[in-house]
N, C-alpha and C. Protein backbone atom coordinates (compact mmCIF):
# COMPACT_ATOMS: atom_id res chain seq x y z
N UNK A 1 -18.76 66.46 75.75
CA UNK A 1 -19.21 65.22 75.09
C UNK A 1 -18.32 64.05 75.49
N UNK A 2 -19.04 62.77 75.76
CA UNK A 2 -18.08 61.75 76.85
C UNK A 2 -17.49 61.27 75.09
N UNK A 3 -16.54 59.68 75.39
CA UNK A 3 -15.87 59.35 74.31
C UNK A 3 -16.83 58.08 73.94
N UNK A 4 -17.97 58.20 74.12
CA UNK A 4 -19.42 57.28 74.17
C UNK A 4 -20.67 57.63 74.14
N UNK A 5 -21.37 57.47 73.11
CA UNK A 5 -22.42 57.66 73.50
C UNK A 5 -23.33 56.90 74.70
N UNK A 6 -24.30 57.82 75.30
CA UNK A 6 -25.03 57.37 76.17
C UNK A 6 -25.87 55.69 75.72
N UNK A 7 -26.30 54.93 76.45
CA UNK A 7 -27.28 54.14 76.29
C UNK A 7 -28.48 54.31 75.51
N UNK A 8 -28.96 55.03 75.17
CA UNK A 8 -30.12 55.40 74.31
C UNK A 8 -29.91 55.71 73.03
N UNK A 9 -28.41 56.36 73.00
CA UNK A 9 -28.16 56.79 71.73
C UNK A 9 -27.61 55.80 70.87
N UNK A 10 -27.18 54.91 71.63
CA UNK A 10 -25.88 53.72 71.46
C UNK A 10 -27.22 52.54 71.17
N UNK A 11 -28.07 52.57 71.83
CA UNK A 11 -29.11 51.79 71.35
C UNK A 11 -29.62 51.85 69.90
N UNK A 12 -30.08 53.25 69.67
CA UNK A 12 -30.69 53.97 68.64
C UNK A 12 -29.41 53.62 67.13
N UNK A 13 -28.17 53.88 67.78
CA UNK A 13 -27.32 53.41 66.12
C UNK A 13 -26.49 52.14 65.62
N UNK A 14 -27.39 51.02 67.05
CA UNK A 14 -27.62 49.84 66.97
C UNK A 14 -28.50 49.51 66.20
N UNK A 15 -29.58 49.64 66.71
CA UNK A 15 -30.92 49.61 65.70
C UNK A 15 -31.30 50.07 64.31
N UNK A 16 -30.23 51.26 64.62
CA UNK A 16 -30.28 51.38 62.29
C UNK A 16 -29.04 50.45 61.98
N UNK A 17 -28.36 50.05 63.01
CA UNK A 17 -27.25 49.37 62.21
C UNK A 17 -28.16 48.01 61.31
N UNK A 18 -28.87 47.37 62.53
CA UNK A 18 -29.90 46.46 62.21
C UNK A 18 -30.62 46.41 60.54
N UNK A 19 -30.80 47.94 60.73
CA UNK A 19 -32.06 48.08 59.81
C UNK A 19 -31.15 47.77 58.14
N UNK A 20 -29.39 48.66 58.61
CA UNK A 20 -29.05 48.31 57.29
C UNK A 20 -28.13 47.13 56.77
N UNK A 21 -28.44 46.33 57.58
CA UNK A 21 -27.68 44.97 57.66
C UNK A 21 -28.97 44.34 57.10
N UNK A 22 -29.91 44.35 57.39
CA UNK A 22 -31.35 43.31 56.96
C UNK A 22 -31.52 43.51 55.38
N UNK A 23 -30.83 44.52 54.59
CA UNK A 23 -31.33 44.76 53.28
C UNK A 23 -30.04 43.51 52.66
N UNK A 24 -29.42 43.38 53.34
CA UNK A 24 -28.09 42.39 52.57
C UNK A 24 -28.00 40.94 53.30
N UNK A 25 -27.90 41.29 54.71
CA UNK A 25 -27.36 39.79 54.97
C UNK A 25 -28.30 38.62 55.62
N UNK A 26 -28.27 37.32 55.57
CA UNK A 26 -29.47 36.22 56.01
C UNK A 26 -30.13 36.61 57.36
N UNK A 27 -31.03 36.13 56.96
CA UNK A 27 -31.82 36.24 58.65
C UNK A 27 -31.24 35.77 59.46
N UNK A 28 -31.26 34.34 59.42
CA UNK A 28 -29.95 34.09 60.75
C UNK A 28 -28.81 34.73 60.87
N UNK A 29 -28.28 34.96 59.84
CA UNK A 29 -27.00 35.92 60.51
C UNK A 29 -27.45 36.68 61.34
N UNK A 30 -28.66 37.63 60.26
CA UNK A 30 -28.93 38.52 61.16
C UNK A 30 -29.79 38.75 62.91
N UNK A 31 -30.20 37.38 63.09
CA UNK A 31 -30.80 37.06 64.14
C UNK A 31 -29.01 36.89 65.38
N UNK A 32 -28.08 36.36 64.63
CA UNK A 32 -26.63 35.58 65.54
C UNK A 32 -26.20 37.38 65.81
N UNK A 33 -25.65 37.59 64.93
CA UNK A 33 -25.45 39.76 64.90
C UNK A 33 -26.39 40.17 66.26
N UNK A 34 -27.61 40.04 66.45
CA UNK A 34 -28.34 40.42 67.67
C UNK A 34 -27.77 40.32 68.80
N UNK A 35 -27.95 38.89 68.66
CA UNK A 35 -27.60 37.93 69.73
C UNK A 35 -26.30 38.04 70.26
N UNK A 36 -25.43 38.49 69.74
CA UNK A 36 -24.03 38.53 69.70
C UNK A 36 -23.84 39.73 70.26
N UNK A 37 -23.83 41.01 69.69
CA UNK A 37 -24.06 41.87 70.40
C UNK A 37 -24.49 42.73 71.61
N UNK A 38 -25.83 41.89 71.79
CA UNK A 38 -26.41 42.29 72.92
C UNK A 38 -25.92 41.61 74.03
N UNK A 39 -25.39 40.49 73.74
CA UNK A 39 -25.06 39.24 74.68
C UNK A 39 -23.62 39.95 75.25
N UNK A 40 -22.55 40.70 74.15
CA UNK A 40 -21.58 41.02 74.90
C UNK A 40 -21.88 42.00 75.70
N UNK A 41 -22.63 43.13 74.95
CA UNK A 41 -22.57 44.25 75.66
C UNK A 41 -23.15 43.89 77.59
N UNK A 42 -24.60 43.08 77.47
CA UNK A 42 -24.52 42.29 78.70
C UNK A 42 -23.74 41.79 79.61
N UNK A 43 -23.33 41.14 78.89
CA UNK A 43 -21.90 40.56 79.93
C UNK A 43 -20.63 41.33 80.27
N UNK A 44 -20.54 42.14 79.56
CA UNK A 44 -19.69 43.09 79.75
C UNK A 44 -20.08 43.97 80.65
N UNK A 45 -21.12 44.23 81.09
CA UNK A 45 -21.84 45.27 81.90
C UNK A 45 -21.95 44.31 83.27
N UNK A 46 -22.57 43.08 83.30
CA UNK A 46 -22.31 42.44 84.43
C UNK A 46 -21.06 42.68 84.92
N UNK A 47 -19.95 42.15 84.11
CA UNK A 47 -18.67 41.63 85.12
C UNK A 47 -18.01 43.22 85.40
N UNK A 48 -18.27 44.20 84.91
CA UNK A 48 -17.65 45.72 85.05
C UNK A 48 -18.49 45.77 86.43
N UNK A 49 -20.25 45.73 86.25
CA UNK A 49 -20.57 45.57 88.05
C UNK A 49 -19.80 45.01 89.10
N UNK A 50 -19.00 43.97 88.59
CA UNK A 50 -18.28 43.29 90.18
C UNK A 50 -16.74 43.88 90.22
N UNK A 51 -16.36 44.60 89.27
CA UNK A 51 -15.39 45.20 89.53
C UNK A 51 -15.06 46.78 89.00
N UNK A 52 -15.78 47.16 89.94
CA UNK A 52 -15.68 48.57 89.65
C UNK A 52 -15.09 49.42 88.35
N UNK A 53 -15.84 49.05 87.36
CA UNK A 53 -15.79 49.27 86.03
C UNK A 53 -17.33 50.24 85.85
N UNK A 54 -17.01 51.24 85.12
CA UNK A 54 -18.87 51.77 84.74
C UNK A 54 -19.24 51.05 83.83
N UNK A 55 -20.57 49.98 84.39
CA UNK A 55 -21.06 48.82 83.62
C UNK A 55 -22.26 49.78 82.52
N UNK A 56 -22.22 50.79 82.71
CA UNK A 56 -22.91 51.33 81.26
C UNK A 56 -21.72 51.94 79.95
N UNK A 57 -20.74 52.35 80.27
CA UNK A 57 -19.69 52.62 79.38
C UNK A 57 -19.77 50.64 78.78
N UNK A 58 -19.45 49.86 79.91
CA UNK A 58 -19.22 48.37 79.25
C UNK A 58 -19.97 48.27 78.64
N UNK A 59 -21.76 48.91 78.50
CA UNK A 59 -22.46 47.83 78.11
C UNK A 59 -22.63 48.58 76.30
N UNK A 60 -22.51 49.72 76.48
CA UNK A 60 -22.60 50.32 75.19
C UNK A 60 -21.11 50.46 74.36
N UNK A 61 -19.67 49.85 74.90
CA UNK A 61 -18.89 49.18 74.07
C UNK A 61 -18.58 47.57 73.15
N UNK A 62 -19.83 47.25 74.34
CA UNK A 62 -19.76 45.74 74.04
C UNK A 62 -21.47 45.62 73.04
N UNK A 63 -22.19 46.44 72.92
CA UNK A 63 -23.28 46.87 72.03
C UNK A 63 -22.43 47.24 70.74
N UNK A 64 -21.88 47.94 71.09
CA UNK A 64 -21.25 48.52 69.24
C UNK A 64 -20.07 48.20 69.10
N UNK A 65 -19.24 46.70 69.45
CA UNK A 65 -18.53 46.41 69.11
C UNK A 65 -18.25 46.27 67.61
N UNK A 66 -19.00 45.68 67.39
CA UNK A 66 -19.22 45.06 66.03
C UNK A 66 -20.03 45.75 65.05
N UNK A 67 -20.03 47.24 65.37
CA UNK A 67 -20.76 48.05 64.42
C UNK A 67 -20.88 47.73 62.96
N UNK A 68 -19.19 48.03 62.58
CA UNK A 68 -19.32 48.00 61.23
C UNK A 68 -19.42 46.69 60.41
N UNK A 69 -20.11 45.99 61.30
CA UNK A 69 -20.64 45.08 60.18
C UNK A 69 -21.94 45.44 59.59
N UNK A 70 -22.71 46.25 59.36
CA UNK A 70 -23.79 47.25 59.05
C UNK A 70 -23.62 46.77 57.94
N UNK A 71 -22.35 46.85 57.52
CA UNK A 71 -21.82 46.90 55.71
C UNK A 71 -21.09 45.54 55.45
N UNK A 72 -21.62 45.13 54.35
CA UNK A 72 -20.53 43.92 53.83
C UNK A 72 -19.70 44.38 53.46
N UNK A 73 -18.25 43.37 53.10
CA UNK A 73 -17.23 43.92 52.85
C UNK A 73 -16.98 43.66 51.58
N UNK A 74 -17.76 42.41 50.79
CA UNK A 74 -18.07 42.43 49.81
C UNK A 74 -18.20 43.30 48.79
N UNK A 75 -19.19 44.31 49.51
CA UNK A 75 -19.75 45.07 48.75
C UNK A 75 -19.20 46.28 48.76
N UNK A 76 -18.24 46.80 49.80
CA UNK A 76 -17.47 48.38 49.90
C UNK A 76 -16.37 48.14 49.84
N UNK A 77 -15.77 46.89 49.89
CA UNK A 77 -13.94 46.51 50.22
C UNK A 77 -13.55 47.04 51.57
N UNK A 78 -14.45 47.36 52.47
CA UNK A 78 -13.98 47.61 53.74
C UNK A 78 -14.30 46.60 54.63
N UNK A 79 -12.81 46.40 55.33
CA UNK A 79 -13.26 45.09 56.57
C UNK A 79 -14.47 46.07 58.15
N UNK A 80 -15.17 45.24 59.10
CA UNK A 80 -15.76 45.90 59.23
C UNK A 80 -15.43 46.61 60.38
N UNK A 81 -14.07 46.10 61.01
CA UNK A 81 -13.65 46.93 61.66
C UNK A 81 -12.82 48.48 61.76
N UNK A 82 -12.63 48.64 60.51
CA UNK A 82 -12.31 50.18 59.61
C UNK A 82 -13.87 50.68 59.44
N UNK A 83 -15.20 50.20 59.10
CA UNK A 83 -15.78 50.50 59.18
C UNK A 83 -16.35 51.05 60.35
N UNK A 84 -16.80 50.17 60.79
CA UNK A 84 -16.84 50.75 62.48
C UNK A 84 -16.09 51.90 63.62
N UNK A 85 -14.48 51.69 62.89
CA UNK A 85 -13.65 52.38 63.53
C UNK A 85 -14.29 54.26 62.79
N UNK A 86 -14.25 54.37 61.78
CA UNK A 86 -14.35 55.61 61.19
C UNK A 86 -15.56 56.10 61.34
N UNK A 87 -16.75 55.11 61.13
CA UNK A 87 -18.01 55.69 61.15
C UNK A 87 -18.18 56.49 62.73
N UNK A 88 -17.86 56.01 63.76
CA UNK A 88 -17.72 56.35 65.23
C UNK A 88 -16.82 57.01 65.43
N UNK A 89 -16.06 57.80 64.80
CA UNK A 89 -15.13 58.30 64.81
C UNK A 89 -15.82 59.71 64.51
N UNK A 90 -16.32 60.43 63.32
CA UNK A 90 -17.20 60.80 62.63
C UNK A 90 -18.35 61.61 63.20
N UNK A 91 -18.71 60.54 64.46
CA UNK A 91 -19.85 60.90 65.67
C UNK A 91 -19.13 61.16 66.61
N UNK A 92 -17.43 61.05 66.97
CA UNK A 92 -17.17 61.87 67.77
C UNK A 92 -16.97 61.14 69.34
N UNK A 93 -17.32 59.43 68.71
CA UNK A 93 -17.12 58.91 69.54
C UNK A 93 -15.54 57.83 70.05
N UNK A 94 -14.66 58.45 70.10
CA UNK A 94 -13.50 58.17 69.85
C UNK A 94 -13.72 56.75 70.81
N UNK A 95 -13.75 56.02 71.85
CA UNK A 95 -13.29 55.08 72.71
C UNK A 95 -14.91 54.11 72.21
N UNK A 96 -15.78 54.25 71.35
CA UNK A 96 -16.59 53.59 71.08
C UNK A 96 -15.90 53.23 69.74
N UNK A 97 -15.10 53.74 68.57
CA UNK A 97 -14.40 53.85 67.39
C UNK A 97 -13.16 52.74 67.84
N UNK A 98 -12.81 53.17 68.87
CA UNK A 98 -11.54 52.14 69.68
C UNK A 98 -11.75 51.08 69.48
N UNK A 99 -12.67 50.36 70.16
CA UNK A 99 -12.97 49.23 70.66
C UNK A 99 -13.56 48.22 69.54
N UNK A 100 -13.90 49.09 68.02
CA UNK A 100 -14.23 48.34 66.76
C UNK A 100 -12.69 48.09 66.52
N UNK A 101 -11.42 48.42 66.58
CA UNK A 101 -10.28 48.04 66.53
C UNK A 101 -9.95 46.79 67.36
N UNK A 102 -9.60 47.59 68.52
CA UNK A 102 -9.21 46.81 69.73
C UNK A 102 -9.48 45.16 69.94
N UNK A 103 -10.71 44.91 69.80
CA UNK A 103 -11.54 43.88 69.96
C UNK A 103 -11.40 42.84 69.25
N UNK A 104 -11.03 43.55 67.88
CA UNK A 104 -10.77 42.31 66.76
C UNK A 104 -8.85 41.97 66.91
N UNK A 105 -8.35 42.85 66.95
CA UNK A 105 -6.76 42.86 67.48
C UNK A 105 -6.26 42.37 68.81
N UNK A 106 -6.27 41.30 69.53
CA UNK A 106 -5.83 40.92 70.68
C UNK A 106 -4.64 41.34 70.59
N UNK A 107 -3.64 41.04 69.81
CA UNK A 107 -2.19 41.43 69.76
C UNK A 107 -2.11 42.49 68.76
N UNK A 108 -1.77 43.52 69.56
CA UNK A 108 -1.29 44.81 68.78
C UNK A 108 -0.36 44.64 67.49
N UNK A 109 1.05 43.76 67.71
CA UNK A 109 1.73 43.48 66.72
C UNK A 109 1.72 42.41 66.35
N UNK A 110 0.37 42.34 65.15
CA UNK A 110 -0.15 40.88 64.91
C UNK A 110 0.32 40.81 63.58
N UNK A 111 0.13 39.60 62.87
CA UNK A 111 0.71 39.28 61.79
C UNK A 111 -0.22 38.92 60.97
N UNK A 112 0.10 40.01 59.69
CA UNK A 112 -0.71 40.47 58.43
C UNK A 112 -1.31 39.08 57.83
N UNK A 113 -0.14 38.02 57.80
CA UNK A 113 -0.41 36.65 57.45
C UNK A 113 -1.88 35.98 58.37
N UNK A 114 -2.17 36.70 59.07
CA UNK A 114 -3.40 35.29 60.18
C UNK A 114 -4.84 36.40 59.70
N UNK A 115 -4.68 37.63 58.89
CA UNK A 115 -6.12 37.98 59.15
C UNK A 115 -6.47 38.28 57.49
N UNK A 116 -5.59 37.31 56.59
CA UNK A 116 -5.66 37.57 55.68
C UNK A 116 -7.02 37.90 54.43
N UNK A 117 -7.99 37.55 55.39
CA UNK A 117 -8.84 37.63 54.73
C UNK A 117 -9.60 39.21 54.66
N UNK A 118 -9.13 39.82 55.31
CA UNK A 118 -9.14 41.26 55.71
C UNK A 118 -8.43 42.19 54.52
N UNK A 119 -9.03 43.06 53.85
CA UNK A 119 -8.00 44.28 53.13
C UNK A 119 -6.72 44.54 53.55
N UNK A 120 -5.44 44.73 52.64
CA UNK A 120 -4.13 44.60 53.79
C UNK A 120 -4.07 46.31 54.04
N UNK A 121 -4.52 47.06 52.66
CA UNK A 121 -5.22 48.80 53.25
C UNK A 121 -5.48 48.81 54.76
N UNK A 122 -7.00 48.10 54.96
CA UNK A 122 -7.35 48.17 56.33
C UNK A 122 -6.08 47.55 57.58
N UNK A 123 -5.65 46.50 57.18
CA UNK A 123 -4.33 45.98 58.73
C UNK A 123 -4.12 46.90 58.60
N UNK A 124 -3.16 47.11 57.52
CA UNK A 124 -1.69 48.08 57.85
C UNK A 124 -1.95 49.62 58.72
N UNK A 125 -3.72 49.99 58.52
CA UNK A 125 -3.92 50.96 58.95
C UNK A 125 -4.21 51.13 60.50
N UNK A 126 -4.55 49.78 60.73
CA UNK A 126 -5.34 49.41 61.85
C UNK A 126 -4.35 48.86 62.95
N UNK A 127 -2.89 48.35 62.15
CA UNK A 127 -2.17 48.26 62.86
C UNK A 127 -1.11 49.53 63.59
N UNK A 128 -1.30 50.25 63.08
CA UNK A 128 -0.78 51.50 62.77
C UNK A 128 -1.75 52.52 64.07
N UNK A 129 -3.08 52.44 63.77
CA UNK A 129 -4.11 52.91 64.89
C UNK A 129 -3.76 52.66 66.44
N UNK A 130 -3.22 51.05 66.58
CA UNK A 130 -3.75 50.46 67.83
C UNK A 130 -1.75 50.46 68.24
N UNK A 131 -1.02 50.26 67.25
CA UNK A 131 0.49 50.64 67.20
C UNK A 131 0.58 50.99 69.02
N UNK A 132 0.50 52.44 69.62
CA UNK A 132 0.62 53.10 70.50
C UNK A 132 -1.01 52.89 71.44
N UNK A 133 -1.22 52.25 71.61
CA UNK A 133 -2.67 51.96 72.71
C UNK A 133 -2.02 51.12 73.41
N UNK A 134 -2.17 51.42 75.08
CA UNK A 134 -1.67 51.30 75.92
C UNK A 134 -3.92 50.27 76.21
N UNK A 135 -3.66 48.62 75.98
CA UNK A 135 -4.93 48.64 76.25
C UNK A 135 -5.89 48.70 77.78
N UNK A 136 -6.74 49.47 77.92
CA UNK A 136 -7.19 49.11 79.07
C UNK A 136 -8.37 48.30 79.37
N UNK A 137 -8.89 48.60 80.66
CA UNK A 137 -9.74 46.92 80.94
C UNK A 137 -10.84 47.09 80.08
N UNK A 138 -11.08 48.14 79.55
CA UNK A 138 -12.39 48.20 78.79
C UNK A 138 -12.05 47.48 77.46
N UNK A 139 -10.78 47.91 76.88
CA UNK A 139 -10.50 47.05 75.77
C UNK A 139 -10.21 45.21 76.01
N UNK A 140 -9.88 45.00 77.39
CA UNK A 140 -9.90 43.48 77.17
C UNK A 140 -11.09 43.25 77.79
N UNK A 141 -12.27 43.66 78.62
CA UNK A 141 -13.31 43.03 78.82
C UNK A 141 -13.95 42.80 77.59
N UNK A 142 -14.01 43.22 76.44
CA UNK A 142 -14.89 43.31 75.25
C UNK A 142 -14.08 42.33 74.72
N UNK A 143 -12.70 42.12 74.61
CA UNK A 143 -12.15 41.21 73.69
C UNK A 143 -12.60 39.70 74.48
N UNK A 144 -12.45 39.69 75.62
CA UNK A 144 -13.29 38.49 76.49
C UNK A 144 -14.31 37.82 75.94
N UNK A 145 -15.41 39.15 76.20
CA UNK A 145 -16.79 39.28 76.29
C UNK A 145 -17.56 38.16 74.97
N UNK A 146 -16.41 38.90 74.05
CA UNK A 146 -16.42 38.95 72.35
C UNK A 146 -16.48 37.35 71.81
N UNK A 147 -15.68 36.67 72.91
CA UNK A 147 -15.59 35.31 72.87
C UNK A 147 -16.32 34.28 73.50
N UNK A 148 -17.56 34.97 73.86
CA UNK A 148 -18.32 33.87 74.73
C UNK A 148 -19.96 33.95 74.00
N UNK A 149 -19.66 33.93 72.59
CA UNK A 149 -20.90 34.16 71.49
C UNK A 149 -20.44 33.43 70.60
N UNK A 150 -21.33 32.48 70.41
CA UNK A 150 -21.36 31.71 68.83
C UNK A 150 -22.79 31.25 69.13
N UNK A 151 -23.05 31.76 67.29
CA UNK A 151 -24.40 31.63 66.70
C UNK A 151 -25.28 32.22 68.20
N UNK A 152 -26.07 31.69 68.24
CA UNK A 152 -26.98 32.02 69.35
C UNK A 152 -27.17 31.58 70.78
N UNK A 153 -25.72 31.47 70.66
CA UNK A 153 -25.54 30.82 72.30
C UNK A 153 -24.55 31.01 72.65
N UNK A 154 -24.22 31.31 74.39
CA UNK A 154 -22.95 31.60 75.12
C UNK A 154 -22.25 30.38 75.38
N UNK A 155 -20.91 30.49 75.46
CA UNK A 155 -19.87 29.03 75.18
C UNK A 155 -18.88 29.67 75.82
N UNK A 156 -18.12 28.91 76.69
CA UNK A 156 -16.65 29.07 76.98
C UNK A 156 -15.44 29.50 75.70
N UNK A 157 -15.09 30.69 75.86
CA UNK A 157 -14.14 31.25 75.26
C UNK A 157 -13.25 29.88 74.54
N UNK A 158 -12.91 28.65 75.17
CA UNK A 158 -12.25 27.93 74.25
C UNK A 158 -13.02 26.58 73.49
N UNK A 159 -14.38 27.11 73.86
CA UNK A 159 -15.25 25.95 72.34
C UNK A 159 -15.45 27.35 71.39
N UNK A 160 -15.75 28.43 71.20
CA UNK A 160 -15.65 29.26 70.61
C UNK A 160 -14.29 29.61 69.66
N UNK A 161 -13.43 29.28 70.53
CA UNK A 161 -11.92 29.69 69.43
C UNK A 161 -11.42 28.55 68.78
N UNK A 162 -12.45 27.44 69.03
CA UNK A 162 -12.15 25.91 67.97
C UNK A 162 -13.35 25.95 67.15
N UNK A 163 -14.36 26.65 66.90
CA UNK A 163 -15.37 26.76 66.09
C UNK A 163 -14.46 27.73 65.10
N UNK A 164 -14.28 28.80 65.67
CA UNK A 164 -13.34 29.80 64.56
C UNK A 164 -12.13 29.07 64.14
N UNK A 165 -11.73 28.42 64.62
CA UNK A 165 -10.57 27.64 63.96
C UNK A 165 -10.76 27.01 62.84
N UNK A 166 -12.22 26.14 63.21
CA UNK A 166 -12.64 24.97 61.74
C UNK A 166 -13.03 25.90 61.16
N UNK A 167 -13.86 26.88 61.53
CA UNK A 167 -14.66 27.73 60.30
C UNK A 167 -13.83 28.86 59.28
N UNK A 168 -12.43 29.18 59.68
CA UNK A 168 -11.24 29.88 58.81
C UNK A 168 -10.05 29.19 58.93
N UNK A 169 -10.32 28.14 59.15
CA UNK A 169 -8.77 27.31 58.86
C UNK A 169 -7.53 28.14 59.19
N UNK A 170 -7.67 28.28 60.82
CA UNK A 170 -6.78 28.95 61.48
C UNK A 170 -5.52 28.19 61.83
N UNK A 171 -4.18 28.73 61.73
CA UNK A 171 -2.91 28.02 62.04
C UNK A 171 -3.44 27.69 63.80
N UNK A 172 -2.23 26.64 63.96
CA UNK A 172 -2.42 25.94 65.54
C UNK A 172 -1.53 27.41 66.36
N UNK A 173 -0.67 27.93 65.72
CA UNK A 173 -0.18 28.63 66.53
C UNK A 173 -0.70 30.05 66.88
N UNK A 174 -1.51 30.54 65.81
CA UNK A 174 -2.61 31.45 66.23
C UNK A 174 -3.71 30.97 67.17
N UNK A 175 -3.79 30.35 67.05
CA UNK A 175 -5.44 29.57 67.79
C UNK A 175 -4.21 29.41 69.24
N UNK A 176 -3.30 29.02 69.36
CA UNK A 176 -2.55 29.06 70.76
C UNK A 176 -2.65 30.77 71.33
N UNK A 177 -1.88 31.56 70.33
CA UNK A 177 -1.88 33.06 70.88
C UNK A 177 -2.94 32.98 71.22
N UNK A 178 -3.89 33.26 70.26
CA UNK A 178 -5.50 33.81 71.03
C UNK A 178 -6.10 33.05 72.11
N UNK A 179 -5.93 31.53 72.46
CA UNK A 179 -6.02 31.13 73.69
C UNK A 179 -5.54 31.64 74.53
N UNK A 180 -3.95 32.00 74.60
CA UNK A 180 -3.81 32.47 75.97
C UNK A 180 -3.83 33.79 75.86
N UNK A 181 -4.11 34.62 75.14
CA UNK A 181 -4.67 36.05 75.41
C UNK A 181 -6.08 35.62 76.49
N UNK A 182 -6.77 34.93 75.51
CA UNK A 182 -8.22 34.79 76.60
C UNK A 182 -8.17 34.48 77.56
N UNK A 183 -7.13 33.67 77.52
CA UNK A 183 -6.97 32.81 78.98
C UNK A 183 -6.43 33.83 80.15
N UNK A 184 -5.47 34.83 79.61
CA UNK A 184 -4.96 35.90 80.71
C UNK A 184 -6.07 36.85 80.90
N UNK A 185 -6.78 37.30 79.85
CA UNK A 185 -7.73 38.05 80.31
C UNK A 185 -9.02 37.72 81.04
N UNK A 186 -9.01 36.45 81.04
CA UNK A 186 -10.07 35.56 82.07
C UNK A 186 -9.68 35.89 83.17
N UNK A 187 -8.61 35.01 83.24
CA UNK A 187 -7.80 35.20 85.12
C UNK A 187 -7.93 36.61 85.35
N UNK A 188 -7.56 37.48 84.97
CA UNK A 188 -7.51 38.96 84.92
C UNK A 188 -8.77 39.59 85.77
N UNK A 189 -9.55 39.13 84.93
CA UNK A 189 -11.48 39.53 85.45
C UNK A 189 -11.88 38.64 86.68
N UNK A 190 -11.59 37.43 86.66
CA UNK A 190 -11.45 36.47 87.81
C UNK A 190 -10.99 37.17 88.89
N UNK A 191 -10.13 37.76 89.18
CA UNK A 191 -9.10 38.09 90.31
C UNK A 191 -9.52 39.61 90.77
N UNK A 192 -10.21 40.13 89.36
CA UNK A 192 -10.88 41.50 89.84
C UNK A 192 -12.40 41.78 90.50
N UNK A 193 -13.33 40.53 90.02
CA UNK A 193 -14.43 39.99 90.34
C UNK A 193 -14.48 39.34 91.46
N UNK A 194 -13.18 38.53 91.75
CA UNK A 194 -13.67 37.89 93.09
C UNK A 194 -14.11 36.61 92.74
N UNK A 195 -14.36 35.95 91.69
CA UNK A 195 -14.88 35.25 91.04
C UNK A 195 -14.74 34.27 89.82
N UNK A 196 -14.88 33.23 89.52
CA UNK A 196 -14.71 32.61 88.07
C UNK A 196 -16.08 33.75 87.09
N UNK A 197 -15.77 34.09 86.62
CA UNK A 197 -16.74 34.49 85.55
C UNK A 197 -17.62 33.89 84.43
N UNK A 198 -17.03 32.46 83.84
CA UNK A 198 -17.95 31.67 83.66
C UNK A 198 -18.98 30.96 84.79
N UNK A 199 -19.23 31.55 86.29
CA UNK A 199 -20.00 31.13 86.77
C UNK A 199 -20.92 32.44 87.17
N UNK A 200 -20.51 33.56 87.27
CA UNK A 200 -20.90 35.13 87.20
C UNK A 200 -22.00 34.84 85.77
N UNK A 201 -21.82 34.16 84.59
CA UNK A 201 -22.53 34.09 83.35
C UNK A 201 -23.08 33.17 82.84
N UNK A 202 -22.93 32.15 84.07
CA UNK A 202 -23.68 31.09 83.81
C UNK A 202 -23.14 30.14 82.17
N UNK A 203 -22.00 29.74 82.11
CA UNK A 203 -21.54 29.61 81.15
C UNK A 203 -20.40 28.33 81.09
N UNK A 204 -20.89 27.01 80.98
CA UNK A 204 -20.54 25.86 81.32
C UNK A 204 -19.15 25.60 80.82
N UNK A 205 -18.47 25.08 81.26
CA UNK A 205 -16.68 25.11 81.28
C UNK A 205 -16.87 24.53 79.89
């Protein structure tokens, strides 16, 4: 059994994720959740094509990134990346379980203070998870990927991390880290592609 499910299957617990997200959260959310998803797992599968990455492992990590948002957190006290992480875990899919971590964690030893809106149960655990992960390109193509989605449209990784800024009243010096995380993992894919990748995605500076 790989550490992923196949494309079909990965489709299939997309689509109930769908089904149990529609009983709770807005249509548009739930229309942006689509869009968001599918859009990374896409792009993630493109740019793994130009650099010898298996663009179906990309495309079904960047599909269930964001699993556990299935569930509000409202409503279970779980953030949804503990969700995600365990539920896939469960199925056995350990590096699909990863990447519901990974993705939301750019910096492994991040500070409890910037994600406060998160259970500190879930950090402390999550920091603790990703503690010893040595990340690889699969974990930063998705953290990339992850950043070129707002609402229903693809955007350069840094109009995206000033939308999240106004919209959680993010410190300047977090919104710096996570810039240049993106920014290294751009060049990164750039240099492995052969290519700018906002032009690989059609995705205006």
């Amino acid at each position: 059994m790989t550490p992923y499910p196949d494309i079909k299957t990965a489709v299939a617990i997309w689509q109930k994720s769908i089904s149990e997200m529609s009983v709770w959260i807005a249509e548009q959310h739930l229309r942006e959740y689509i869009f968001h998803t599918v859009g990374v797992g896409e792009s993630a599968a493109k740019i793994a094509s130009c650099c010898n990455l298996d663009y179906e492992k990309a495309y079904v990590l960047g599909l269930l990134h964001d699993y556990g948002k299935k569930q509000s957190q409202k409503q279970t006290g779980k953030s949804h990346f503990m969700v995600g992480y365990d539920d896939l875990m469960l199925l056995g899919w350990s590096d699909a379980a990863r990447i519901n971590l990974t993705h939301s964690f750019p910096e492994q030893n991040f500070d409890y203070k910037d994600y406060s809106s998160y259970p500190f149960d879930d950090l402390r655990r999550a920091k603790e998870l990703i503690r010893d992960i040595v990340y690889d390109d699969y974990d930063k193509l998705i953290q990339l990927c992850d950043l070129f989605f707002e609402g229903t449209a693809i955007v350069s990784f840094q109009k995206r991390l000033k939308n999240i800024c106004y919209r959680y009243n993010l410190k300047k010096e977090q919104i710096a880290r996570l810039e240049k995380k993106a920014s290294e993992n751009k060049a990164y894919f750039d240099a492995k592609c052969g290519c700018n990748v906002y032009e690989l995605l059609h995705i205006e500076k």
